[in-house]
PDB file of N, CA and C in Angstrom:
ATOM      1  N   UNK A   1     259.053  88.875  39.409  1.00  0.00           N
ATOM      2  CA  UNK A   1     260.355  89.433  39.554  1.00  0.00           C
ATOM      3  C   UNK A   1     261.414  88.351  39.303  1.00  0.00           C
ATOM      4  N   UNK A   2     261.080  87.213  40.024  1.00  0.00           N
ATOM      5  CA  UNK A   2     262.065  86.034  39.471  1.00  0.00           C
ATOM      6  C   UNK A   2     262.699  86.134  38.070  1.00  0.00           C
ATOM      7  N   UNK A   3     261.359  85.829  36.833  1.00  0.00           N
ATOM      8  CA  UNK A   3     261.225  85.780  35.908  1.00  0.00           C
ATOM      9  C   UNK A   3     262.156  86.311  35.212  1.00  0.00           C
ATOM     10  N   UNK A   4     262.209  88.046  35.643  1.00  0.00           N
ATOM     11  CA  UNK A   4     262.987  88.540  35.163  1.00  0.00           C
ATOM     12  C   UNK A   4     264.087  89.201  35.624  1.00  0.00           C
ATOM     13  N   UNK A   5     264.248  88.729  36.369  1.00  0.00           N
ATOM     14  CA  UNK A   5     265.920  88.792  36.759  1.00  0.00           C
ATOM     15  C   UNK A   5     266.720  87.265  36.164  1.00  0.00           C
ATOM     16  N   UNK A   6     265.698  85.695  36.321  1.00  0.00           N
ATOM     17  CA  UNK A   6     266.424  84.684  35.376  1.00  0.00           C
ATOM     18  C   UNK A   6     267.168  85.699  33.739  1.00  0.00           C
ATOM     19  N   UNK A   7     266.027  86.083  33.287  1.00  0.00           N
ATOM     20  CA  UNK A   7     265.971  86.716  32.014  1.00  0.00           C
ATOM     21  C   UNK A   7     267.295  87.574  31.937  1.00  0.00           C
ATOM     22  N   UNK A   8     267.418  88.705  32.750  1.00  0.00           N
ATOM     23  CA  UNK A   8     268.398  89.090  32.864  1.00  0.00           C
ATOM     24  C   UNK A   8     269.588  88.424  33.029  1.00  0.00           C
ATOM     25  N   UNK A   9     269.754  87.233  33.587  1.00  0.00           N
ATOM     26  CA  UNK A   9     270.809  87.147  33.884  1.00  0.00           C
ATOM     27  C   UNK A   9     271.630  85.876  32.664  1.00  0.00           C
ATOM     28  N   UNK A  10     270.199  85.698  31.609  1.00  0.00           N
ATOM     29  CA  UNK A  10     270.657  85.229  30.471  1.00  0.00           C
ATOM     30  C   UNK A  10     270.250  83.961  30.269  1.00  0.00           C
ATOM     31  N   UNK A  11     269.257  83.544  31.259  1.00  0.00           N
ATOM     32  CA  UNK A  11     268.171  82.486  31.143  1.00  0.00           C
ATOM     33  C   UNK A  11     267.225  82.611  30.249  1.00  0.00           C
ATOM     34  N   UNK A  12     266.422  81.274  30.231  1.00  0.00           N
ATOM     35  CA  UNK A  12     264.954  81.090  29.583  1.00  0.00           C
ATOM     36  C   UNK A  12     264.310  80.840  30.878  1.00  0.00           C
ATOM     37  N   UNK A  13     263.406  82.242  31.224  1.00  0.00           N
ATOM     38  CA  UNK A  13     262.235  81.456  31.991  1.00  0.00           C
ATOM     39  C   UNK A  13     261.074  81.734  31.285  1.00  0.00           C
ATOM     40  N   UNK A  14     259.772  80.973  32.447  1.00  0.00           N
ATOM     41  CA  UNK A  14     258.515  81.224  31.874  1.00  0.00           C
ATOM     42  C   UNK A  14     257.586  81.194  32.973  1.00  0.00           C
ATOM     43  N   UNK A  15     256.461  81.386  33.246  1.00  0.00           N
ATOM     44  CA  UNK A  15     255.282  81.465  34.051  1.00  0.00           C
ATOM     45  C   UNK A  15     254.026  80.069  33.993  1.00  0.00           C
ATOM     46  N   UNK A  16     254.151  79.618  34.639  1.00  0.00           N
ATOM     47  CA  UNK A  16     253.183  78.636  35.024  1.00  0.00           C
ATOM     48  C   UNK A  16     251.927  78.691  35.505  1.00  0.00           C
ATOM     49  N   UNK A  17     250.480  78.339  35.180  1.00  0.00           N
ATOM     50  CA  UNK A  17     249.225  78.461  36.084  1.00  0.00           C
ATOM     51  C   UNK A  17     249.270  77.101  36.492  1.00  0.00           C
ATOM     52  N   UNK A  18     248.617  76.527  37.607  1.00  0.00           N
ATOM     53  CA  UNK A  18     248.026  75.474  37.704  1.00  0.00           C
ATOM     54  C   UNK A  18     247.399  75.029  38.840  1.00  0.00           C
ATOM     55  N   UNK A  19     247.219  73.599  39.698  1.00  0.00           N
ATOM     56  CA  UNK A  19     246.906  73.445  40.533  1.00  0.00           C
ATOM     57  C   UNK A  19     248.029  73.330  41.684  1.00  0.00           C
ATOM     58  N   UNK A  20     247.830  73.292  42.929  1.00  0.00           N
ATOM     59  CA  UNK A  20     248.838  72.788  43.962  1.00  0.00           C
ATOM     60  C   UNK A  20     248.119  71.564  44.767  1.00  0.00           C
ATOM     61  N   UNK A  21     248.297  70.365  44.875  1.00  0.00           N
ATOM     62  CA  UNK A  21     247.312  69.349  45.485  1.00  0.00           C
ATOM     63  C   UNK A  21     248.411  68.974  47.052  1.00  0.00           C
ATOM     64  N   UNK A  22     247.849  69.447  48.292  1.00  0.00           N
ATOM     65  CA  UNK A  22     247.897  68.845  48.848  1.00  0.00           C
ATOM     66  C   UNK A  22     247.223  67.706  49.627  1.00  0.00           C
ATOM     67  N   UNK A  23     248.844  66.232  49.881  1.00  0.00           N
ATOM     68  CA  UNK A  23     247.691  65.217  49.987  1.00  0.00           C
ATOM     69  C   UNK A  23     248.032  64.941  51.283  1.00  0.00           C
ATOM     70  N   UNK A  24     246.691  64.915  52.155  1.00  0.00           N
ATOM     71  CA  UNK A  24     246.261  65.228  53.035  1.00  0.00           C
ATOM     72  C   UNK A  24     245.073  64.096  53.731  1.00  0.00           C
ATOM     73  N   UNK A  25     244.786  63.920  54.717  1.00  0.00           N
ATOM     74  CA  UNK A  25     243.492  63.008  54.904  1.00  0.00           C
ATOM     75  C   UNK A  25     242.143  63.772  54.018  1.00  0.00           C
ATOM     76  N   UNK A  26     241.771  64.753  54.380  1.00  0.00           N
ATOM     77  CA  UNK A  26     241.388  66.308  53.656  1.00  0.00           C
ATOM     78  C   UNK A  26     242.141  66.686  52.391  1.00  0.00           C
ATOM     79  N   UNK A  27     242.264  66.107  51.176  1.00  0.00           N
ATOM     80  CA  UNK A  27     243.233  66.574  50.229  1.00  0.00           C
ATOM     81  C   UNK A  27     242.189  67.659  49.602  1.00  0.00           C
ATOM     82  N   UNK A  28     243.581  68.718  49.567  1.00  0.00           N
ATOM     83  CA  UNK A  28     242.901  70.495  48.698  1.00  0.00           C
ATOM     84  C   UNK A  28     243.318  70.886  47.732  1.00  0.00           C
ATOM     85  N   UNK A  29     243.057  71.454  46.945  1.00  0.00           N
ATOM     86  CA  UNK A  29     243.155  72.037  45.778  1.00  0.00           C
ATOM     87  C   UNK A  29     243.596  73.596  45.528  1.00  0.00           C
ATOM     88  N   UNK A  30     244.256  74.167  45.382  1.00  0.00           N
ATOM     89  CA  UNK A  30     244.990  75.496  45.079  1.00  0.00           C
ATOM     90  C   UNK A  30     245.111  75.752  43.856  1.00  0.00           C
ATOM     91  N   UNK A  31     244.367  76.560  42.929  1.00  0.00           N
ATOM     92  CA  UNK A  31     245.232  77.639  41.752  1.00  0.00           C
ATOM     93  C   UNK A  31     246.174  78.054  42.356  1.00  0.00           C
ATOM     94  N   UNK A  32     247.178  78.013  41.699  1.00  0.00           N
ATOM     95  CA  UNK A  32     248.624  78.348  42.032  1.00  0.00           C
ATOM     96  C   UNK A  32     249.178  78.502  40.739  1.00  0.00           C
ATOM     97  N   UNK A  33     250.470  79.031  41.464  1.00  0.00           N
ATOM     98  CA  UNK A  33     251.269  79.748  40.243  1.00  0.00           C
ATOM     99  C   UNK A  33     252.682  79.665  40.466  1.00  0.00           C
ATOM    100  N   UNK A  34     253.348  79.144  39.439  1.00  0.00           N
ATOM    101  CA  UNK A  34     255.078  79.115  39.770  1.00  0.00           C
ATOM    102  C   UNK A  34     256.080  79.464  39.081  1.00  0.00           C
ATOM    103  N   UNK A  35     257.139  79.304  38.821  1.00  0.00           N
ATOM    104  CA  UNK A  35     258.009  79.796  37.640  1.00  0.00           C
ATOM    105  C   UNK A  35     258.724  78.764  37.259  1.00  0.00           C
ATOM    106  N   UNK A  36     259.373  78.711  36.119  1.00  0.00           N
ATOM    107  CA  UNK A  36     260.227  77.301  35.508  1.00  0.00           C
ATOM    108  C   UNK A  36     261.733  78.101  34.816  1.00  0.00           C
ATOM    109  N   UNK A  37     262.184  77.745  35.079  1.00  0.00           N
ATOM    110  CA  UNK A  37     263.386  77.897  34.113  1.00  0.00           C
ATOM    111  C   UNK A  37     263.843  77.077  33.575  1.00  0.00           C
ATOM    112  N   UNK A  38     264.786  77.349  32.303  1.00  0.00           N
ATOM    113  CA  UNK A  38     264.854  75.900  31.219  1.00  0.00           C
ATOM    114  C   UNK A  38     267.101  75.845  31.584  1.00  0.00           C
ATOM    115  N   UNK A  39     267.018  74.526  32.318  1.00  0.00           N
ATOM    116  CA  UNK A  39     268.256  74.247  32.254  1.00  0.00           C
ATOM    117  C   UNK A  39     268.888  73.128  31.195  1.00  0.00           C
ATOM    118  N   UNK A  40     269.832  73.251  30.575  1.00  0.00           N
ATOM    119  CA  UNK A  40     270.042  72.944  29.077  1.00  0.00           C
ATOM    120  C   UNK A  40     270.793  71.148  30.417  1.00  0.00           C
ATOM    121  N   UNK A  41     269.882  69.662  29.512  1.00  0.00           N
ATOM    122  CA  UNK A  41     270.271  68.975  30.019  1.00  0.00           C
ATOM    123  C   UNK A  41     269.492  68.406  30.675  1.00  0.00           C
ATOM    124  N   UNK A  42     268.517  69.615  31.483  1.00  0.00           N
ATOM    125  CA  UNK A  42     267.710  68.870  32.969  1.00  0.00           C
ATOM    126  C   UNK A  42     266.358  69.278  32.417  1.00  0.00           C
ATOM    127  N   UNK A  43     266.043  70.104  31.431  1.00  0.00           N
ATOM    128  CA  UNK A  43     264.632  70.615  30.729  1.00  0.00           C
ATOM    129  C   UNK A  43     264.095  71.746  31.965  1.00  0.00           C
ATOM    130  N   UNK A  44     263.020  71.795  31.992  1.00  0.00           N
ATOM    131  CA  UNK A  44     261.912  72.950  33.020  1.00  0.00           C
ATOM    132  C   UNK A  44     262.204  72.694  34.341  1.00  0.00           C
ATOM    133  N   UNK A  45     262.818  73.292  35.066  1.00  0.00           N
ATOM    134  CA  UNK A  45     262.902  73.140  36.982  1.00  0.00           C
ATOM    135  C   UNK A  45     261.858  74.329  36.997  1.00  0.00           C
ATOM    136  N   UNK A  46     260.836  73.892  37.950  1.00  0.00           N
ATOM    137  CA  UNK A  46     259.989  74.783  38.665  1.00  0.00           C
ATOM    138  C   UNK A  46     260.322  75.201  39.738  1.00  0.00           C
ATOM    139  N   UNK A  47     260.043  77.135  40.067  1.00  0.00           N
ATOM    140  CA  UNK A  47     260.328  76.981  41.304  1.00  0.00           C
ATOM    141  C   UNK A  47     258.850  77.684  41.655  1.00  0.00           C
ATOM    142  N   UNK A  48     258.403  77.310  43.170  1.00  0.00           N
ATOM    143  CA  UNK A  48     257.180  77.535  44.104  1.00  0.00           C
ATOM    144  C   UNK A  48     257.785  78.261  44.862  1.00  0.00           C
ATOM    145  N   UNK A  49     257.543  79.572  44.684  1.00  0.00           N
ATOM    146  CA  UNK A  49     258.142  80.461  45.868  1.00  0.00           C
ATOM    147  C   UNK A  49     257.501  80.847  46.983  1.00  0.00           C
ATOM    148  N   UNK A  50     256.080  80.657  46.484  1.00  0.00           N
ATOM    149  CA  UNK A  50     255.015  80.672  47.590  1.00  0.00           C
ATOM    150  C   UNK A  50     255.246  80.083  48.637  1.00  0.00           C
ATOM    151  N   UNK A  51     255.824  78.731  47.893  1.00  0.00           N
ATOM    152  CA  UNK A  51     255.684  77.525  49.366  1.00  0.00           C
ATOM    153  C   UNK A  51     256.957  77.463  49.372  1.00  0.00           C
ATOM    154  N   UNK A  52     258.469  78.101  49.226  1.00  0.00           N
ATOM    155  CA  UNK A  52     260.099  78.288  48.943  1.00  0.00           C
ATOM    156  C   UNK A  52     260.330  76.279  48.810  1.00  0.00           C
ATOM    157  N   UNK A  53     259.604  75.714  47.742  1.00  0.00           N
ATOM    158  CA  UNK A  53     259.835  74.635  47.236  1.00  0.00           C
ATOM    159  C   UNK A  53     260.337  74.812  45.539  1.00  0.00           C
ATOM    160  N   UNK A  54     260.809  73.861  45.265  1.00  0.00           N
ATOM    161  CA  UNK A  54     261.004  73.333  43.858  1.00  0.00           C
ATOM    162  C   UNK A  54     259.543  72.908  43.480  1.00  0.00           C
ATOM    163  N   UNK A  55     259.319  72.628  42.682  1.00  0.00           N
ATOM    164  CA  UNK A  55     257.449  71.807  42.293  1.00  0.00           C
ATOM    165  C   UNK A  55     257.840  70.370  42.315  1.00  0.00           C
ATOM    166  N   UNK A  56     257.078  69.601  42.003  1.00  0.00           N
ATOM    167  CA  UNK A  56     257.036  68.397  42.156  1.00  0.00           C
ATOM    168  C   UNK A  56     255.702  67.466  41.763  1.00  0.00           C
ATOM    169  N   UNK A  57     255.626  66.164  41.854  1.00  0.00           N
ATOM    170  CA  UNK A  57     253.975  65.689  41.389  1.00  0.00           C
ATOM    171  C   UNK A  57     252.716  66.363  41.974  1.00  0.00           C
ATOM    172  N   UNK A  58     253.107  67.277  43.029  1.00  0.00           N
ATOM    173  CA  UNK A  58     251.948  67.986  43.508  1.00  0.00           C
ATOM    174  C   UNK A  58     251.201  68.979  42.608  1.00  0.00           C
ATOM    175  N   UNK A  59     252.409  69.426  42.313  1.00  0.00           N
ATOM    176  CA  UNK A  59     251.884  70.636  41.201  1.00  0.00           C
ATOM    177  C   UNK A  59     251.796  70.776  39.590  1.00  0.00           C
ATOM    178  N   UNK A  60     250.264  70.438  39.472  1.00  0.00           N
ATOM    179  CA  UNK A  60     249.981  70.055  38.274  1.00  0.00           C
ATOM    180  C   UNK A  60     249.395  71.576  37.017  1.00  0.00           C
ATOM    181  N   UNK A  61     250.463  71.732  36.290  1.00  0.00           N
ATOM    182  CA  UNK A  61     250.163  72.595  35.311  1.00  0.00           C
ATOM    183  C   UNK A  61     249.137  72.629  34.224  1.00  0.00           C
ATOM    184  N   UNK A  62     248.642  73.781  34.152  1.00  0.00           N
ATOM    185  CA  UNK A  62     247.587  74.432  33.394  1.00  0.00           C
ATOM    186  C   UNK A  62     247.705  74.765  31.730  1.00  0.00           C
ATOM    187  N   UNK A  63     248.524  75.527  31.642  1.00  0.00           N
ATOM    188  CA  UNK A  63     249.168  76.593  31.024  1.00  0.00           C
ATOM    189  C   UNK A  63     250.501  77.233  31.079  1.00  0.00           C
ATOM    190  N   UNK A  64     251.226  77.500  30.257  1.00  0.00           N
ATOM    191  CA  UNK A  64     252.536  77.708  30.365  1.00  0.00           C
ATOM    192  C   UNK A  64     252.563  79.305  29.580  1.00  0.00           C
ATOM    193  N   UNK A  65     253.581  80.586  29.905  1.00  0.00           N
ATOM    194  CA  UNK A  65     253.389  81.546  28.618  1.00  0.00           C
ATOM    195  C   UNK A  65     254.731  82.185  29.292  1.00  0.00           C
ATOM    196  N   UNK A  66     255.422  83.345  28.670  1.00  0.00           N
ATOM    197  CA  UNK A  66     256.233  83.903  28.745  1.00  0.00           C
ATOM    198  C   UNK A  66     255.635  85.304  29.724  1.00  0.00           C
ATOM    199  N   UNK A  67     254.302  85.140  29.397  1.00  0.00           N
ATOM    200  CA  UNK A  67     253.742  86.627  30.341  1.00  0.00           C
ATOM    201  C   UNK A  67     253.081  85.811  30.919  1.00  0.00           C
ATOM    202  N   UNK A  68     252.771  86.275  32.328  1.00  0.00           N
ATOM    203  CA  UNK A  68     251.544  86.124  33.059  1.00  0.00           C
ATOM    204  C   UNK A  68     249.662  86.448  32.593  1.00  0.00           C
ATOM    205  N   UNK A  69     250.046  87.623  32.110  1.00  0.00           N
ATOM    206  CA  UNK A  69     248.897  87.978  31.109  1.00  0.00           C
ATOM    207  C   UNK A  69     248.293  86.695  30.240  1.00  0.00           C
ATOM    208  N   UNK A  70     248.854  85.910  29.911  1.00  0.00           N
ATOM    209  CA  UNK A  70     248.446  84.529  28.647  1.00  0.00           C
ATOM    210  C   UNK A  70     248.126  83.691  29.699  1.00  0.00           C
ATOM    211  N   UNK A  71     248.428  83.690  31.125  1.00  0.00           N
ATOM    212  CA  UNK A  71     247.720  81.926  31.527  1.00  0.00           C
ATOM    213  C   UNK A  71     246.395  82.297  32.847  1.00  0.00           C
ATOM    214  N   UNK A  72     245.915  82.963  32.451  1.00  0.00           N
ATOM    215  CA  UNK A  72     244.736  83.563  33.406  1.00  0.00           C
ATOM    216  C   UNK A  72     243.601  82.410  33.047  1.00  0.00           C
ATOM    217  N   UNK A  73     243.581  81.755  34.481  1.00  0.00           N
ATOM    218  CA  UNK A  73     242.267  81.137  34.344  1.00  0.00           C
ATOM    219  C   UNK A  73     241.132  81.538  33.206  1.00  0.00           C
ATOM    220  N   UNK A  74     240.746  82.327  34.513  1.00  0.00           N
ATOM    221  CA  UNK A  74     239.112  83.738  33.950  1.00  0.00           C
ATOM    222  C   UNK A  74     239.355  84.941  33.804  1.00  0.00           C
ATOM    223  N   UNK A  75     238.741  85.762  32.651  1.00  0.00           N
ATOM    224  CA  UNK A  75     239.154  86.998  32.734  1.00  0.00           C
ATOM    225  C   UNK A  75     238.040  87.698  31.676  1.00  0.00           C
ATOM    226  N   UNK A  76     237.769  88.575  32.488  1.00  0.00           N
ATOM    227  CA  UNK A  76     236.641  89.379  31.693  1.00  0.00           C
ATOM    228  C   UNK A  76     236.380  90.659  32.137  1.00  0.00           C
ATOM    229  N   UNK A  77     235.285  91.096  31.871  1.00  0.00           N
ATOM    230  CA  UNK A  77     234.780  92.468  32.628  1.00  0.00           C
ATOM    231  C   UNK A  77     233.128  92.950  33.017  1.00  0.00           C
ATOM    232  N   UNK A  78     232.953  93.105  33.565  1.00  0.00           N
ATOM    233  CA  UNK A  78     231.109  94.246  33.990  1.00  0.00           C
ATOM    234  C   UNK A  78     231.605  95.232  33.629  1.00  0.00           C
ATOM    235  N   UNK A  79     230.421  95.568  33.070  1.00  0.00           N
ATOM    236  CA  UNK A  79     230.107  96.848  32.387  1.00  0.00           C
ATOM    237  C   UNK A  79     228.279  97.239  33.023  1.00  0.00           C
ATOM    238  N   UNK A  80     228.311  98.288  33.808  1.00  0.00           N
ATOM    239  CA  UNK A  80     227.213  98.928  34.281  1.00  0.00           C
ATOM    240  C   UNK A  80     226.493  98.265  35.385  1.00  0.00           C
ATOM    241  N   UNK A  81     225.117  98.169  35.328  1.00  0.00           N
ATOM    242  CA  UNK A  81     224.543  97.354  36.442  1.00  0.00           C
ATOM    243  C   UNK A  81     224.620  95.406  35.934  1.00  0.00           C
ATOM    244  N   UNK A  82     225.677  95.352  35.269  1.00  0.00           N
ATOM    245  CA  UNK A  82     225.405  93.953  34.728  1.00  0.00           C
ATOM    246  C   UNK A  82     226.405  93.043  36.346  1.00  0.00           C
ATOM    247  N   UNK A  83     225.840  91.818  36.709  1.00  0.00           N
ATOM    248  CA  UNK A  83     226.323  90.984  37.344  1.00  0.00           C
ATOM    249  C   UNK A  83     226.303  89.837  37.234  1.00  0.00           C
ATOM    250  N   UNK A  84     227.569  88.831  37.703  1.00  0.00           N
ATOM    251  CA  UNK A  84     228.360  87.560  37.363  1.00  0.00           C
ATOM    252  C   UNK A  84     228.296  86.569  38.459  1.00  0.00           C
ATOM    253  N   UNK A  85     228.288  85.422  38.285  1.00  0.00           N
ATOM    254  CA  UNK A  85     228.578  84.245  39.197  1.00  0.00           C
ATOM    255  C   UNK A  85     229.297  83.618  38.804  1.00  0.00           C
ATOM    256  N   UNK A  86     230.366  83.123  39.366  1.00  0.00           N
ATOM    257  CA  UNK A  86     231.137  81.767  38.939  1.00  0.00           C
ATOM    258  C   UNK A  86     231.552  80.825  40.234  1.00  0.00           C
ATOM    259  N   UNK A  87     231.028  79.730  39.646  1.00  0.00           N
ATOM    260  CA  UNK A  87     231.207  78.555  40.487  1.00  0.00           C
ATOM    261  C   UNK A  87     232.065  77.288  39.720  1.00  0.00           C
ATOM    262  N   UNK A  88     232.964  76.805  40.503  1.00  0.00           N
ATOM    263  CA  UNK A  88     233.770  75.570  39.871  1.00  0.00           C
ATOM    264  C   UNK A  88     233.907  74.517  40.659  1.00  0.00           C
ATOM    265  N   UNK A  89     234.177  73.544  40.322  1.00  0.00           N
ATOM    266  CA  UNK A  89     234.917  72.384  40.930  1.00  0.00           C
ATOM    267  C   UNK A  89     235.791  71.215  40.741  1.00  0.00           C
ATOM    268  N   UNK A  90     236.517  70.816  41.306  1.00  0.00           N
ATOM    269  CA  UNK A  90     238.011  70.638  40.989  1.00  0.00           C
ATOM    270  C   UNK A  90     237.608  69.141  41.670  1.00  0.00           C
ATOM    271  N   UNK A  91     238.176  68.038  41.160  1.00  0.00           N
ATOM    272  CA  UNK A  91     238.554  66.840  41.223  1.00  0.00           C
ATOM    273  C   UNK A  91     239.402  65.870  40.932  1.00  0.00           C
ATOM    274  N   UNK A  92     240.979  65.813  41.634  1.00  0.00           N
ATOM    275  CA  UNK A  92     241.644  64.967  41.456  1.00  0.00           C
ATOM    276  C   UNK A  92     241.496  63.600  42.066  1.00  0.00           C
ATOM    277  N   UNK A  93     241.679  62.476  40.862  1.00  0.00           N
ATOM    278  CA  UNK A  93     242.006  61.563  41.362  1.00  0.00           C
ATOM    279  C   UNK A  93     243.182  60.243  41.287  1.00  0.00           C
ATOM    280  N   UNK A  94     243.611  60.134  42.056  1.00  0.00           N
ATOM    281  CA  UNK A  94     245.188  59.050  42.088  1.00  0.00           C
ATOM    282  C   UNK A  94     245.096  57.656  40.982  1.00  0.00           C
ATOM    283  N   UNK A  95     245.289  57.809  39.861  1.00  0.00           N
ATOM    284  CA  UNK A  95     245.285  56.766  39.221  1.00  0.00           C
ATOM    285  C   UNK A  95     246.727  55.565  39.044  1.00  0.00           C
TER     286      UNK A  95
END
């Protein structure tokens, strides 16, 4: 909804996938998702509405698209008695 009310109101926005790293003694990992708008001057401001932050070095992008539809991790389908597993794992480290 952001998206497009920026749009409306005569902005460039766009849709973001990526990670959210909080650092933590326990540091975690989040797919997350945010929005950017393009301010002429300052380039892409993200906003995290999830967490009602701006983004920042925490949040490290994936994929960028004008739809949400274009930055989908995984995406597929079953069809009948057919079945899926997916397993991942995520590793940042502070260089």
């Amino acid at each position: 909804m952001q998206i497009q009310l920026l749009r409306h109101s005569g902005m460039v926005a766009r849709f973001v996938n990526g990670y959210f790293y909080v650092d933590v003694e326990m540091p975690t990992y989040e797919l997350h998702a945010w929005t950017e708008v393009f301010l002429s001057g300052a380039g892409w401001i993200g906003n995290d509405l999830s967490n009602g932050i701006r983004t920042s070095h925490m949040d490290f992008p994936i994929c960028t698209s004008v739809s949400y539809q274009n930055t989908m991790p995984v995406s597929g389908s079953v069809r009948e008695d057919a079945s899926s597993v997916l397993s991942t794992k995520l590793e940042i480290k502070q260089v």
